[in-house]
PDB file of N, CA and C in Angstrom:
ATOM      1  N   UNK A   1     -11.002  -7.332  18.195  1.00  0.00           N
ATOM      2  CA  UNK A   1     -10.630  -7.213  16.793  1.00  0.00           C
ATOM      3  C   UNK A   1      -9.274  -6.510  16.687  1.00  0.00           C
ATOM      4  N   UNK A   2      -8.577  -7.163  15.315  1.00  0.00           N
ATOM      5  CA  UNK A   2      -6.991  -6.327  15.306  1.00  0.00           C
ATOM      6  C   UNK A   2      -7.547  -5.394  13.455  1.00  0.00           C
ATOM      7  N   UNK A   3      -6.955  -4.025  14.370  1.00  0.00           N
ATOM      8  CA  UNK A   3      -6.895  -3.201  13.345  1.00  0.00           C
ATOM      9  C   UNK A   3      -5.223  -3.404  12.631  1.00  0.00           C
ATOM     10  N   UNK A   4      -5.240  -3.469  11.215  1.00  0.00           N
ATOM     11  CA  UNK A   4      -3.787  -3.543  10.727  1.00  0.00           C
ATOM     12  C   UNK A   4      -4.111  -2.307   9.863  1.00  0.00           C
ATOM     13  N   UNK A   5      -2.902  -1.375  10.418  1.00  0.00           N
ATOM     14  CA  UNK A   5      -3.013  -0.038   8.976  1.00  0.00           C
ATOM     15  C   UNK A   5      -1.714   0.375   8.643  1.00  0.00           C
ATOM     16  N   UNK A   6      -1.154   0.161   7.761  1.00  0.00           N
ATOM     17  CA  UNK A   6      -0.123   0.397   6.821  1.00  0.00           C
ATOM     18  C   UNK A   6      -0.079   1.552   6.060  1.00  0.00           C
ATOM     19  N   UNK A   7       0.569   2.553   5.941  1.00  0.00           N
ATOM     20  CA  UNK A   7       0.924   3.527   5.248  1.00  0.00           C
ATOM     21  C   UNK A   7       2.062   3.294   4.147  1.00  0.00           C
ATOM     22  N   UNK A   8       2.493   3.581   3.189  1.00  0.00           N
ATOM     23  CA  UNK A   8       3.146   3.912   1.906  1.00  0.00           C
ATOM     24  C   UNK A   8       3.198   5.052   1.310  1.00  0.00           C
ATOM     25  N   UNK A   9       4.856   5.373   1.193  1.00  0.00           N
ATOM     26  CA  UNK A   9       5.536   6.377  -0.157  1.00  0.00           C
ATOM     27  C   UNK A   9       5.862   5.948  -0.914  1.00  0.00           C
ATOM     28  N   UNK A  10       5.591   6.151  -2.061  1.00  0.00           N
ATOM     29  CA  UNK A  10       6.390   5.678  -3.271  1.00  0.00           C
ATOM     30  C   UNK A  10       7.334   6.264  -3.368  1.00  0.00           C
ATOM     31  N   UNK A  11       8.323   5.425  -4.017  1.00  0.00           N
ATOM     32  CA  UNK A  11       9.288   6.011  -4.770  1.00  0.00           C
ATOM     33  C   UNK A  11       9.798   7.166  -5.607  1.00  0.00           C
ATOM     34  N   UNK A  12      10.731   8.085  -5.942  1.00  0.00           N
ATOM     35  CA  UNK A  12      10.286   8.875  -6.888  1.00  0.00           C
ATOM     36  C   UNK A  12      10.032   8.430  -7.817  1.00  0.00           C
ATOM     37  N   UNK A  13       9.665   8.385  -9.193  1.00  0.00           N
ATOM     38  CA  UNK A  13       9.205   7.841 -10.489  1.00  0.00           C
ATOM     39  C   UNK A  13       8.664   6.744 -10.943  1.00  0.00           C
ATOM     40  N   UNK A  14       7.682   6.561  -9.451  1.00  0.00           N
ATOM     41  CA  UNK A  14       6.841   5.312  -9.589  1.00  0.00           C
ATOM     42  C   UNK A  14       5.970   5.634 -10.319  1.00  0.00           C
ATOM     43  N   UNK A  15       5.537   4.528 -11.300  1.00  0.00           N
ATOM     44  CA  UNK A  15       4.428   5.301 -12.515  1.00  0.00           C
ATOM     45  C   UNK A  15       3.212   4.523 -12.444  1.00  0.00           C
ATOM     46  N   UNK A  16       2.095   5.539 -13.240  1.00  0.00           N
ATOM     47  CA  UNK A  16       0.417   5.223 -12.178  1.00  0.00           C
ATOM     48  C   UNK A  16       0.497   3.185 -12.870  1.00  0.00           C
ATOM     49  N   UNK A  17       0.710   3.125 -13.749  1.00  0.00           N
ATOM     50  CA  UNK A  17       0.205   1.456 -14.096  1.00  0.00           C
ATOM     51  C   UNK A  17       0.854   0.566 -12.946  1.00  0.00           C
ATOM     52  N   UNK A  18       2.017   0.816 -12.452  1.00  0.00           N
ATOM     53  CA  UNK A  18       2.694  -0.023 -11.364  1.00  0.00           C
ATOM     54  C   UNK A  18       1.615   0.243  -9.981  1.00  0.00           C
ATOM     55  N   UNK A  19       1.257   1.671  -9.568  1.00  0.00           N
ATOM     56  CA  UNK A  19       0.283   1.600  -8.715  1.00  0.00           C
ATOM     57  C   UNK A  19      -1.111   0.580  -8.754  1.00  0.00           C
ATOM     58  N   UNK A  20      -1.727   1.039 -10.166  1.00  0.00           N
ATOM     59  CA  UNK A  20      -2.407   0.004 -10.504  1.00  0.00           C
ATOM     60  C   UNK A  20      -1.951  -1.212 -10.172  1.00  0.00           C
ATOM     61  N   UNK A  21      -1.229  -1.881 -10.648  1.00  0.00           N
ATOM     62  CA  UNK A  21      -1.203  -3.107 -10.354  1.00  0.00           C
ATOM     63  C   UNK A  21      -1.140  -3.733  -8.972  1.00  0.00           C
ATOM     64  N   UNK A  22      -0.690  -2.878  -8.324  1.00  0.00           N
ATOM     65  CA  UNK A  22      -0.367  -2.916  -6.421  1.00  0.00           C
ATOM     66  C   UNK A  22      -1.973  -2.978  -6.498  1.00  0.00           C
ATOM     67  N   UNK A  23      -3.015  -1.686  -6.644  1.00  0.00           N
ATOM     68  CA  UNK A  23      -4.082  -2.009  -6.404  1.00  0.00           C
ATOM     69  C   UNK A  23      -5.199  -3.267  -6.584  1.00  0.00           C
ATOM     70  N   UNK A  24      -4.826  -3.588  -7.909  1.00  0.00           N
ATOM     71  CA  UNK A  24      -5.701  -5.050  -8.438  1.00  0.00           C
ATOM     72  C   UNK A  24      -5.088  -6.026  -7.496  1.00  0.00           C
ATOM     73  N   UNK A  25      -3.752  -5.842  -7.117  1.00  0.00           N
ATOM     74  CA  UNK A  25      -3.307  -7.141  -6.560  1.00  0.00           C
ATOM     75  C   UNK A  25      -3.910  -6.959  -4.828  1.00  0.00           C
ATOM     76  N   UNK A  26      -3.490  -5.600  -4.465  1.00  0.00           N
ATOM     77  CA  UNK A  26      -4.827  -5.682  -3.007  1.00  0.00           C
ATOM     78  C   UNK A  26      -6.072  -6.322  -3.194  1.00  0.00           C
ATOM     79  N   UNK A  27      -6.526  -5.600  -4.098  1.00  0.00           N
ATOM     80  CA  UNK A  27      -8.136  -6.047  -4.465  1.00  0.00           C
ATOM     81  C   UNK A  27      -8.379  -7.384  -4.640  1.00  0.00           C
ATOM     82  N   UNK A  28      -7.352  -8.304  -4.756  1.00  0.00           N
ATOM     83  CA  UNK A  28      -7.779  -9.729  -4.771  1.00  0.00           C
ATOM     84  C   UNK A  28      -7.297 -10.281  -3.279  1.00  0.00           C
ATOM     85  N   UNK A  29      -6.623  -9.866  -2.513  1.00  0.00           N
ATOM     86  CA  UNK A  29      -6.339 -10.288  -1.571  1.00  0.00           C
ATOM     87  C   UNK A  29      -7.869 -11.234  -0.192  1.00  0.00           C
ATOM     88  N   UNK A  30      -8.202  -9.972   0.066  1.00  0.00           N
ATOM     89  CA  UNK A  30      -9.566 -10.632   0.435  1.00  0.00           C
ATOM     90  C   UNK A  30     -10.242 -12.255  -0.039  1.00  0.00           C
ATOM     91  N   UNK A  31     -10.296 -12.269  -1.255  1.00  0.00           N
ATOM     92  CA  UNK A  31     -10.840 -13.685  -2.084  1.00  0.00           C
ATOM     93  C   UNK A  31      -9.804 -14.455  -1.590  1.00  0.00           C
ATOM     94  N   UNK A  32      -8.841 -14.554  -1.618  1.00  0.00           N
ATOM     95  CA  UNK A  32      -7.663 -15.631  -1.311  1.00  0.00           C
ATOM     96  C   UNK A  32      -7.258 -15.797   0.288  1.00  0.00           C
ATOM     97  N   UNK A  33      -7.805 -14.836   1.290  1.00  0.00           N
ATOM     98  CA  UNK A  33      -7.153 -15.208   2.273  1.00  0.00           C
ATOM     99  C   UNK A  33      -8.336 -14.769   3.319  1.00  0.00           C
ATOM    100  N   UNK A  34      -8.728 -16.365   3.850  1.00  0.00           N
ATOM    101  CA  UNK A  34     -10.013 -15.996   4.494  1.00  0.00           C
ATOM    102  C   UNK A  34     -10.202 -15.346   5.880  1.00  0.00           C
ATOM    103  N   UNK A  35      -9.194 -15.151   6.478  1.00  0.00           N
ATOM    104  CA  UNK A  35      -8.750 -14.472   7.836  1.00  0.00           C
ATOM    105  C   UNK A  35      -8.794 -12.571   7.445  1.00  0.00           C
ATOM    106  N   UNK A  36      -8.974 -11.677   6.450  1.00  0.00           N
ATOM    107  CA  UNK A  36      -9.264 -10.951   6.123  1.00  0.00           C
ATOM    108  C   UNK A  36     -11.029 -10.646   6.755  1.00  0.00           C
ATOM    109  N   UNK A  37     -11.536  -9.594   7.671  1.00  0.00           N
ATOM    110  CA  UNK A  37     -12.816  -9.480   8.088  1.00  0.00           C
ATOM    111  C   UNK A  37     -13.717  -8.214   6.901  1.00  0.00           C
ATOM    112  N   UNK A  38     -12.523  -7.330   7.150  1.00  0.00           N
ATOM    113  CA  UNK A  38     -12.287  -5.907   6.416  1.00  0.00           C
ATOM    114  C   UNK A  38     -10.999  -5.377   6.084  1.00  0.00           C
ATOM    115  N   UNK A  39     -11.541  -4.890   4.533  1.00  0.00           N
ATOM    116  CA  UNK A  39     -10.095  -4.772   4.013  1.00  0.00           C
ATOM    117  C   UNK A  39     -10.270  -3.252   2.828  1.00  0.00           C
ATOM    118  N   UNK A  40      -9.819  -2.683   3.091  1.00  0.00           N
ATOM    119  CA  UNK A  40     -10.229  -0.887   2.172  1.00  0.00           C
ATOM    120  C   UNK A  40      -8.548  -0.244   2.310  1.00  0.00           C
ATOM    121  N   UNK A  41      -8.199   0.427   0.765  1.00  0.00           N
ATOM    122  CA  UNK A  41      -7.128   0.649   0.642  1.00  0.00           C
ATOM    123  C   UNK A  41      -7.553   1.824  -0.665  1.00  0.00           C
ATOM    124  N   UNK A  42      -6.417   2.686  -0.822  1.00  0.00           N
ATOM    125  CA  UNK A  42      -6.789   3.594  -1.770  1.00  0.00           C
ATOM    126  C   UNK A  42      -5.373   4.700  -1.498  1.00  0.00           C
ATOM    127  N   UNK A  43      -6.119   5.700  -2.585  1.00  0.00           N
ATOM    128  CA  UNK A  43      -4.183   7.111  -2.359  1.00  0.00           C
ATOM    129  C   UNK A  43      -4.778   8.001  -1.643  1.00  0.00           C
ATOM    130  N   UNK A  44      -3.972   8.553  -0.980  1.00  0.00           N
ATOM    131  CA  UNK A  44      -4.318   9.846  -0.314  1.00  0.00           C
ATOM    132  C   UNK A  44      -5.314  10.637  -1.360  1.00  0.00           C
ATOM    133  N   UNK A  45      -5.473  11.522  -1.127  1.00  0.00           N
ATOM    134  CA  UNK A  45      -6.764  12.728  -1.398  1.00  0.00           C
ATOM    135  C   UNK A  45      -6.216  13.547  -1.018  1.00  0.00           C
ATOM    136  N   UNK A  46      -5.427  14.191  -0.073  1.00  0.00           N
ATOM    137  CA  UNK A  46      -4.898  16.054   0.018  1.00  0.00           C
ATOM    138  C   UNK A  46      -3.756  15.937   0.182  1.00  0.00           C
ATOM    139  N   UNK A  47      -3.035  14.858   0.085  1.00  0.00           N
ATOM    140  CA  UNK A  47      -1.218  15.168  -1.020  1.00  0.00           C
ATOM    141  C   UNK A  47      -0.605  16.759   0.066  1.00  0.00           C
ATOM    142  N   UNK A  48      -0.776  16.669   1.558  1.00  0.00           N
ATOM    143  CA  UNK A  48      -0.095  17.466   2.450  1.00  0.00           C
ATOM    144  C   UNK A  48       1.302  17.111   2.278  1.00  0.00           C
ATOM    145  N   UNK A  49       1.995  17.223   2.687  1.00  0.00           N
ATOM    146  CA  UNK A  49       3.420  17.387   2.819  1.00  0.00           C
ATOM    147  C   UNK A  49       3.681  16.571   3.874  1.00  0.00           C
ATOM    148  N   UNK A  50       2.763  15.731   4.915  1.00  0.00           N
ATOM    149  CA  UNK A  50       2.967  15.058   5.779  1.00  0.00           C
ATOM    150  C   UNK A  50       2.755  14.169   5.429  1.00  0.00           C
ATOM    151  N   UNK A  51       1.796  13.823   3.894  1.00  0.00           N
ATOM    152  CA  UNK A  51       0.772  12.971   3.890  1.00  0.00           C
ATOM    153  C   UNK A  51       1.807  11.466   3.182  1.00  0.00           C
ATOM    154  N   UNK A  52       1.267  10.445   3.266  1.00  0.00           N
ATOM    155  CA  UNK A  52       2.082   9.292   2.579  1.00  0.00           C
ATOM    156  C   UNK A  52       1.085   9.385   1.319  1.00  0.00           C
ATOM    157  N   UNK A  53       1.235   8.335   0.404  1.00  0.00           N
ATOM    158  CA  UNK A  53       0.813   8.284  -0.687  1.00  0.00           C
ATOM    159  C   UNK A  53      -0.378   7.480  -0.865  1.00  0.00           C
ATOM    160  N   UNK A  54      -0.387   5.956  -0.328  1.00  0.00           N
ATOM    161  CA  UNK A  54      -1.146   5.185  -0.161  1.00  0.00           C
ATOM    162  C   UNK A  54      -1.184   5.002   1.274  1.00  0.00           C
ATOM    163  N   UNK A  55      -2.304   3.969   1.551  1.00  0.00           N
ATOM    164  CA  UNK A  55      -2.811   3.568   2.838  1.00  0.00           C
ATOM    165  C   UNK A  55      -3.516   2.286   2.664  1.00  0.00           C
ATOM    166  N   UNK A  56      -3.432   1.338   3.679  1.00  0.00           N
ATOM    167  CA  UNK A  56      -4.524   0.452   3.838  1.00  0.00           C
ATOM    168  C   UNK A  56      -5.322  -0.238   5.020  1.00  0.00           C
ATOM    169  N   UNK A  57      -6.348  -0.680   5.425  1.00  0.00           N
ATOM    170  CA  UNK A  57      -6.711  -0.986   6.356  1.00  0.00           C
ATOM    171  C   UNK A  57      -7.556  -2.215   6.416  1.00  0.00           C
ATOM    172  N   UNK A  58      -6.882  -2.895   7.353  1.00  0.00           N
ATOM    173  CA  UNK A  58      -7.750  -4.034   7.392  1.00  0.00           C
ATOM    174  C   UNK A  58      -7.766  -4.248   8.730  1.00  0.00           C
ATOM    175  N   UNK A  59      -9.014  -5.773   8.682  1.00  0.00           N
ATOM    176  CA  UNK A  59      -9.260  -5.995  10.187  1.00  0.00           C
ATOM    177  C   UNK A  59      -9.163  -7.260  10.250  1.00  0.00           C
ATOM    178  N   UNK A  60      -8.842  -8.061  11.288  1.00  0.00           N
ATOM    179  CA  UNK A  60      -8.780  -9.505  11.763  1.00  0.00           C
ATOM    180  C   UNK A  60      -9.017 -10.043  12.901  1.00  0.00           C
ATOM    181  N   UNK A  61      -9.971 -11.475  13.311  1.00  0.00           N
ATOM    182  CA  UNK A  61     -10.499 -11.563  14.951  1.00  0.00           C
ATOM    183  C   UNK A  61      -9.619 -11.335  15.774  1.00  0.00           C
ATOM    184  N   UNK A  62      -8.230 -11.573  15.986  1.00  0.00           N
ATOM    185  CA  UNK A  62      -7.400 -11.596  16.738  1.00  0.00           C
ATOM    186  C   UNK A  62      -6.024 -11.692  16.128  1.00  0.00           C
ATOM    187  N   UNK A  63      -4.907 -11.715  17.125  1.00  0.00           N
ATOM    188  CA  UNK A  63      -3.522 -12.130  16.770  1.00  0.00           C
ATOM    189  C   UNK A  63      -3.303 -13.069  15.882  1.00  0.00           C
ATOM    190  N   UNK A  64      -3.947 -14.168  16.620  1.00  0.00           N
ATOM    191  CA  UNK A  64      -3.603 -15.819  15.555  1.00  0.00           C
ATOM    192  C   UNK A  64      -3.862 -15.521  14.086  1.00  0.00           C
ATOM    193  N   UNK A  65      -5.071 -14.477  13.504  1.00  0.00           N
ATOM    194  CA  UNK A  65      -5.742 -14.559  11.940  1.00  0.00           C
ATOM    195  C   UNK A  65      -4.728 -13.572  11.375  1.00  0.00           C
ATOM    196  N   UNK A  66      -4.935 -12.371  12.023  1.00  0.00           N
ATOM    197  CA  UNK A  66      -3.612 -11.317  11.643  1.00  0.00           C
ATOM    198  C   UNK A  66      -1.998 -11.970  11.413  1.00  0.00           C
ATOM    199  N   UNK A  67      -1.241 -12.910  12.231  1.00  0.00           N
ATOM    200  CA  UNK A  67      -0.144 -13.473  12.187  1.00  0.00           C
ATOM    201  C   UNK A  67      -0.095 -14.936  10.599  1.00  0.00           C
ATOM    202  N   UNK A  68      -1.283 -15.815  10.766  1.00  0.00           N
ATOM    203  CA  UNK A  68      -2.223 -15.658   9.475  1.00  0.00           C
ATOM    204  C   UNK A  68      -1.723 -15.321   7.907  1.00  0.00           C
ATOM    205  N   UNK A  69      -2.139 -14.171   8.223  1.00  0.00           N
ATOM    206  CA  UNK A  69      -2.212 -13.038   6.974  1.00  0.00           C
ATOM    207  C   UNK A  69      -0.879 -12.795   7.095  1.00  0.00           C
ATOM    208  N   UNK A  70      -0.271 -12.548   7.776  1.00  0.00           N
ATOM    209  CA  UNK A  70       1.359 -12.182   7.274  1.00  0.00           C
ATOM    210  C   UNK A  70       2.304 -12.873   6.433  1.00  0.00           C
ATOM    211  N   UNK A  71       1.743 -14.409   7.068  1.00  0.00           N
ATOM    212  CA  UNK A  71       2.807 -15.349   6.301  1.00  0.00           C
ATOM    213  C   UNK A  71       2.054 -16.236   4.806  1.00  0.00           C
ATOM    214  N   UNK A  72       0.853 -15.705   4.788  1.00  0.00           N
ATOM    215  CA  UNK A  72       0.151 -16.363   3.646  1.00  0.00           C
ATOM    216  C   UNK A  72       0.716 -15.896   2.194  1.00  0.00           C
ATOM    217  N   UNK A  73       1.043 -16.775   1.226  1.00  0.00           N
ATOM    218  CA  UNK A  73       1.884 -16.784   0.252  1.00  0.00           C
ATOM    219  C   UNK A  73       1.249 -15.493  -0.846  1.00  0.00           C
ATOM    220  N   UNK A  74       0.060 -15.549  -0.601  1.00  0.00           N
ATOM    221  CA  UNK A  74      -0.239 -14.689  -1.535  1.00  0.00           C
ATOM    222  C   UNK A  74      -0.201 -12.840  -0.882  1.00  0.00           C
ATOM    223  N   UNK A  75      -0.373 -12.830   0.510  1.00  0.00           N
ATOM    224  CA  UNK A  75       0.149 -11.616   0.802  1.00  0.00           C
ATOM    225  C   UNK A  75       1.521 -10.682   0.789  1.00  0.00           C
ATOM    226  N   UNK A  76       2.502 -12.467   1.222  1.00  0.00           N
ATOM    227  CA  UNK A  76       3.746 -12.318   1.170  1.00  0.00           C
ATOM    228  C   UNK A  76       4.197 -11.538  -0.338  1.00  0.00           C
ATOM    229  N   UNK A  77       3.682 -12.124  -1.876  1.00  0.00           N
ATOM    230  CA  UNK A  77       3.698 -11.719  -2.784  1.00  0.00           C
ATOM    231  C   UNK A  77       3.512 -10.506  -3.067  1.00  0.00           C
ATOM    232  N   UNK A  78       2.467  -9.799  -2.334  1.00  0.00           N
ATOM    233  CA  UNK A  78       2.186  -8.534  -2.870  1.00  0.00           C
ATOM    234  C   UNK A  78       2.862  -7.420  -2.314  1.00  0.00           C
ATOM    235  N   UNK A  79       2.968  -7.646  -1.099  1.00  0.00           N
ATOM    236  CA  UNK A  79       4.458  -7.056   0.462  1.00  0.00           C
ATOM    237  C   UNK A  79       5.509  -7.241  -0.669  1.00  0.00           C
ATOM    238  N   UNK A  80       5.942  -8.163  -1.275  1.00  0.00           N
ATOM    239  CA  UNK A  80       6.938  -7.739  -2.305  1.00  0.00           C
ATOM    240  C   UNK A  80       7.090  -6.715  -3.617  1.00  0.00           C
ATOM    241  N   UNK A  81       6.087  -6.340  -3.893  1.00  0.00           N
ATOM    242  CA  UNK A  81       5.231  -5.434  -4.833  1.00  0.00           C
ATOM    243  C   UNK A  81       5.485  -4.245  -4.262  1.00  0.00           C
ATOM    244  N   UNK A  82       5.141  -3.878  -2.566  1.00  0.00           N
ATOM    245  CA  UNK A  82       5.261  -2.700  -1.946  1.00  0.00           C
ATOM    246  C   UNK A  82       6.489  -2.499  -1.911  1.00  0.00           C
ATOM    247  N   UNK A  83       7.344  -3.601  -1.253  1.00  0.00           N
ATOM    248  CA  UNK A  83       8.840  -3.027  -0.541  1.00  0.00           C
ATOM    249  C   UNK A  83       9.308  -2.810  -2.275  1.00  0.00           C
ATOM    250  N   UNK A  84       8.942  -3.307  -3.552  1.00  0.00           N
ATOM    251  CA  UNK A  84       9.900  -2.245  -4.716  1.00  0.00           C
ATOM    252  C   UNK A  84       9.137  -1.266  -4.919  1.00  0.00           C
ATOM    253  N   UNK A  85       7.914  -0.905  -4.369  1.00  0.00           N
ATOM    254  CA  UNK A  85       7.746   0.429  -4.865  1.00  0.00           C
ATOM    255  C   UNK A  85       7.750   1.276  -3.996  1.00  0.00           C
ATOM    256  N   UNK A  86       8.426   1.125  -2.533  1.00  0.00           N
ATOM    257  CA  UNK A  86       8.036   2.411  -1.524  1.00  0.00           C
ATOM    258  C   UNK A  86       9.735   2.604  -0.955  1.00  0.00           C
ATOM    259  N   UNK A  87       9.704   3.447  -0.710  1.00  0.00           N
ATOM    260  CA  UNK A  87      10.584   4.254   0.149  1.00  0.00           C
ATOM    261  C   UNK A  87      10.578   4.287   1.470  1.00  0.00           C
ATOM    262  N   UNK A  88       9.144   4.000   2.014  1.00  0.00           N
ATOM    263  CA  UNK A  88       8.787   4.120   3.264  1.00  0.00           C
ATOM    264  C   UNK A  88       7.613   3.381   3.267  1.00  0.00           C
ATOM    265  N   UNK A  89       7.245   2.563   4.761  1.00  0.00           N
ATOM    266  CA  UNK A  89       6.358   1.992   5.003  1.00  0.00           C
ATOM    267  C   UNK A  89       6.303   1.829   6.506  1.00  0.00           C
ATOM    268  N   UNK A  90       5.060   2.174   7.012  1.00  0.00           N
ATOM    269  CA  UNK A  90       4.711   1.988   8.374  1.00  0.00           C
ATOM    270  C   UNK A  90       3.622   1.490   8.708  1.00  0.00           C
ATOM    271  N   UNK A  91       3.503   0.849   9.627  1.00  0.00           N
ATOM    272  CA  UNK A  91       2.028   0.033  10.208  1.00  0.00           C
ATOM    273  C   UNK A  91       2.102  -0.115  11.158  1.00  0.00           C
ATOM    274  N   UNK A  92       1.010   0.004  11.711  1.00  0.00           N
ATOM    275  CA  UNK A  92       0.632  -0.256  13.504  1.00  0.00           C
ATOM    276  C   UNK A  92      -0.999  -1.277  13.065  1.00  0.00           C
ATOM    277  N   UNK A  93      -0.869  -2.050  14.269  1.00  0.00           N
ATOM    278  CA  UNK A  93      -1.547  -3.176  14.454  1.00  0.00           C
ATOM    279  C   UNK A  93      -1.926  -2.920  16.024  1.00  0.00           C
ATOM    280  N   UNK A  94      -3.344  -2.636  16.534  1.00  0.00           N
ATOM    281  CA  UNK A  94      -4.126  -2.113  17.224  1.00  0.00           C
ATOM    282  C   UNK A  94      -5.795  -3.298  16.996  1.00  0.00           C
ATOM    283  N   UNK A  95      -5.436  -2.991  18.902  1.00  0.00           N
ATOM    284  CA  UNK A  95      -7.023  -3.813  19.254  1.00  0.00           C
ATOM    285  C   UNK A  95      -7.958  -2.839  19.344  1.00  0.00           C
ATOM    286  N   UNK A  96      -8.882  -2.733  18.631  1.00  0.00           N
ATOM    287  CA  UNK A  96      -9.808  -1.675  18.305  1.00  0.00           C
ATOM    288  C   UNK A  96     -10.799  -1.417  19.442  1.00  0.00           C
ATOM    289  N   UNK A  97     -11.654  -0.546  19.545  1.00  0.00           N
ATOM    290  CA  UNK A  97     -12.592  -0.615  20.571  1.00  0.00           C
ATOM    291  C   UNK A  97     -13.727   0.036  19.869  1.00  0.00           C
ATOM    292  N   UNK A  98     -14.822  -0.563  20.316  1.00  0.00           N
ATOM    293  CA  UNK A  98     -16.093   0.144  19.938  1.00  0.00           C
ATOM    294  C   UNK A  98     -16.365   1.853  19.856  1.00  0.00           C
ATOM    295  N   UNK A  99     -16.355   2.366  19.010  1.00  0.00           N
ATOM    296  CA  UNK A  99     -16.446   3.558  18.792  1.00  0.00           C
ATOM    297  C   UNK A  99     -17.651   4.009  19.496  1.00  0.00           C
ATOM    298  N   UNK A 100     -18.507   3.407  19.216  1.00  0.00           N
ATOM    299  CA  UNK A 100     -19.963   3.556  20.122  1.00  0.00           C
ATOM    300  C   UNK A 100     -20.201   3.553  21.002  1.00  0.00           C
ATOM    301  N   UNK A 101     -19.315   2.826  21.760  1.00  0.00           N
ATOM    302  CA  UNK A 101     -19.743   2.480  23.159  1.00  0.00           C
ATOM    303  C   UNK A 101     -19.066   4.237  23.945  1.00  0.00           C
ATOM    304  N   UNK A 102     -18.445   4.561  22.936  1.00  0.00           N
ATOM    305  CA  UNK A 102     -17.957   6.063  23.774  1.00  0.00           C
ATOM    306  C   UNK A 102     -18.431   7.183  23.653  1.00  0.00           C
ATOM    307  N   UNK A 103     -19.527   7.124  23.110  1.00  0.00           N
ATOM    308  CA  UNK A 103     -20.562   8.062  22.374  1.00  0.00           C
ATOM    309  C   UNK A 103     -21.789   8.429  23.566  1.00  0.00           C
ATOM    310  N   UNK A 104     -22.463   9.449  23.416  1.00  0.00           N
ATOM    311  CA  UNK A 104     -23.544   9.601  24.585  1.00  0.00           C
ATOM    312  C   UNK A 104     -24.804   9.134  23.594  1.00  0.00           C
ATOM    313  N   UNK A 105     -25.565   7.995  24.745  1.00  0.00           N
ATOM    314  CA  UNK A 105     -27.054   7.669  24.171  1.00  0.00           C
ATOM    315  C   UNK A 105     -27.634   8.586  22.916  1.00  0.00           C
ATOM    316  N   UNK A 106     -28.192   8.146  21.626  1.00  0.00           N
ATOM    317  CA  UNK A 106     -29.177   9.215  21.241  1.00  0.00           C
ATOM    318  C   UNK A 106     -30.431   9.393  21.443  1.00  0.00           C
ATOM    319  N   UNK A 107     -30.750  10.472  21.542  1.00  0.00           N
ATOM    320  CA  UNK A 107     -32.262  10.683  21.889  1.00  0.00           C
ATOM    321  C   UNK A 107     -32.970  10.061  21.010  1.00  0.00           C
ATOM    322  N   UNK A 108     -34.484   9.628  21.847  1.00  0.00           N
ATOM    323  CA  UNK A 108     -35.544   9.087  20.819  1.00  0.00           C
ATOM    324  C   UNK A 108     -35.802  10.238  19.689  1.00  0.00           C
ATOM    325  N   UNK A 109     -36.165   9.238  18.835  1.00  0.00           N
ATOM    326  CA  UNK A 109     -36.929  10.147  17.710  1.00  0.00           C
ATOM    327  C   UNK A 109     -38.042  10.303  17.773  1.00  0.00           C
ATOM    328  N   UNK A 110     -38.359  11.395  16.771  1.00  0.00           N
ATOM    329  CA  UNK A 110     -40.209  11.823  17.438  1.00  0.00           C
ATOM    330  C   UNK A 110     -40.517  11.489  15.650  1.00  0.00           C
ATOM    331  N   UNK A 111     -39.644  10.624  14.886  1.00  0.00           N
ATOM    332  CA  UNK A 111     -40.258   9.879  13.702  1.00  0.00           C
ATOM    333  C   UNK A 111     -40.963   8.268  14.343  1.00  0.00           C
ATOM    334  N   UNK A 112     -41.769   8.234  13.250  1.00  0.00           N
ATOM    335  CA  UNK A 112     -42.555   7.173  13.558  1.00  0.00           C
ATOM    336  C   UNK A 112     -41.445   6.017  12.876  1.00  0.00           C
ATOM    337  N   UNK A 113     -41.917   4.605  14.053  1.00  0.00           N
ATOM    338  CA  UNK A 113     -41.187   3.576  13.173  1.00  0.00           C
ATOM    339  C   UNK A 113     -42.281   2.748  12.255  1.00  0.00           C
ATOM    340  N   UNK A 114     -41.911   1.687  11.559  1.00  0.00           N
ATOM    341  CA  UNK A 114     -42.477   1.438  10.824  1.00  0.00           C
ATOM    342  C   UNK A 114     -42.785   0.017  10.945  1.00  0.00           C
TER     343      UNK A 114
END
């Protein structure tokens, strides 16, 4: 699986309805572009001094669906939405690995199953 995660600053005097609209227009992305597996986006929460503003994350089977999604007209559209409202933008695109599999066994439970 390809992890795609994108970070965003806005601009100075980007105002919340323009965010909004970046958001509704993420939020439809998924419906329109079926190479999307997982897709979650939202603003920061503790506004650090390191922190960017927005974020998003999605997932795709491989290279071919991710490459895909880049050039699909309706993503292309909304990538235009970002580059006028950010200052900055970064993404890394990463083959994920099972989180689990790096974890130690859990013990049985001494609940009953059902």
């Amino acid at each position: 699986m390809i992890n795609h995660v994108v970070l965003m600053k806005f601009k100075a005097g980007v105002d919340e309805a323009a965010i909004e609209d970046l958001a509704q227009s993420l939020d439809e992305l998924p419906n329109t572009i079926k190479e999307i597996l997982m897709f979650e986006f939202g603003r920061d929460v503790v506004r650090s001094e390191r922190s960017y503003d927005f974020a998003l994350v999605a997932l795709f089977a491989n290279l071919e669906t991710l490459g895909r999604y880049r050039t699909h007209p309706d993503h292309l559209k909304v990538l235009g939405k970002i580059k006028n409202l950010c200052e900055d933008i970064v993404a890394v695109d990463f083959e994920g690995t099972d989180g689990s599999s790096l974890k130690e066994p859990t013990p049985p439970s001494d609940l009953p199953t059902w």
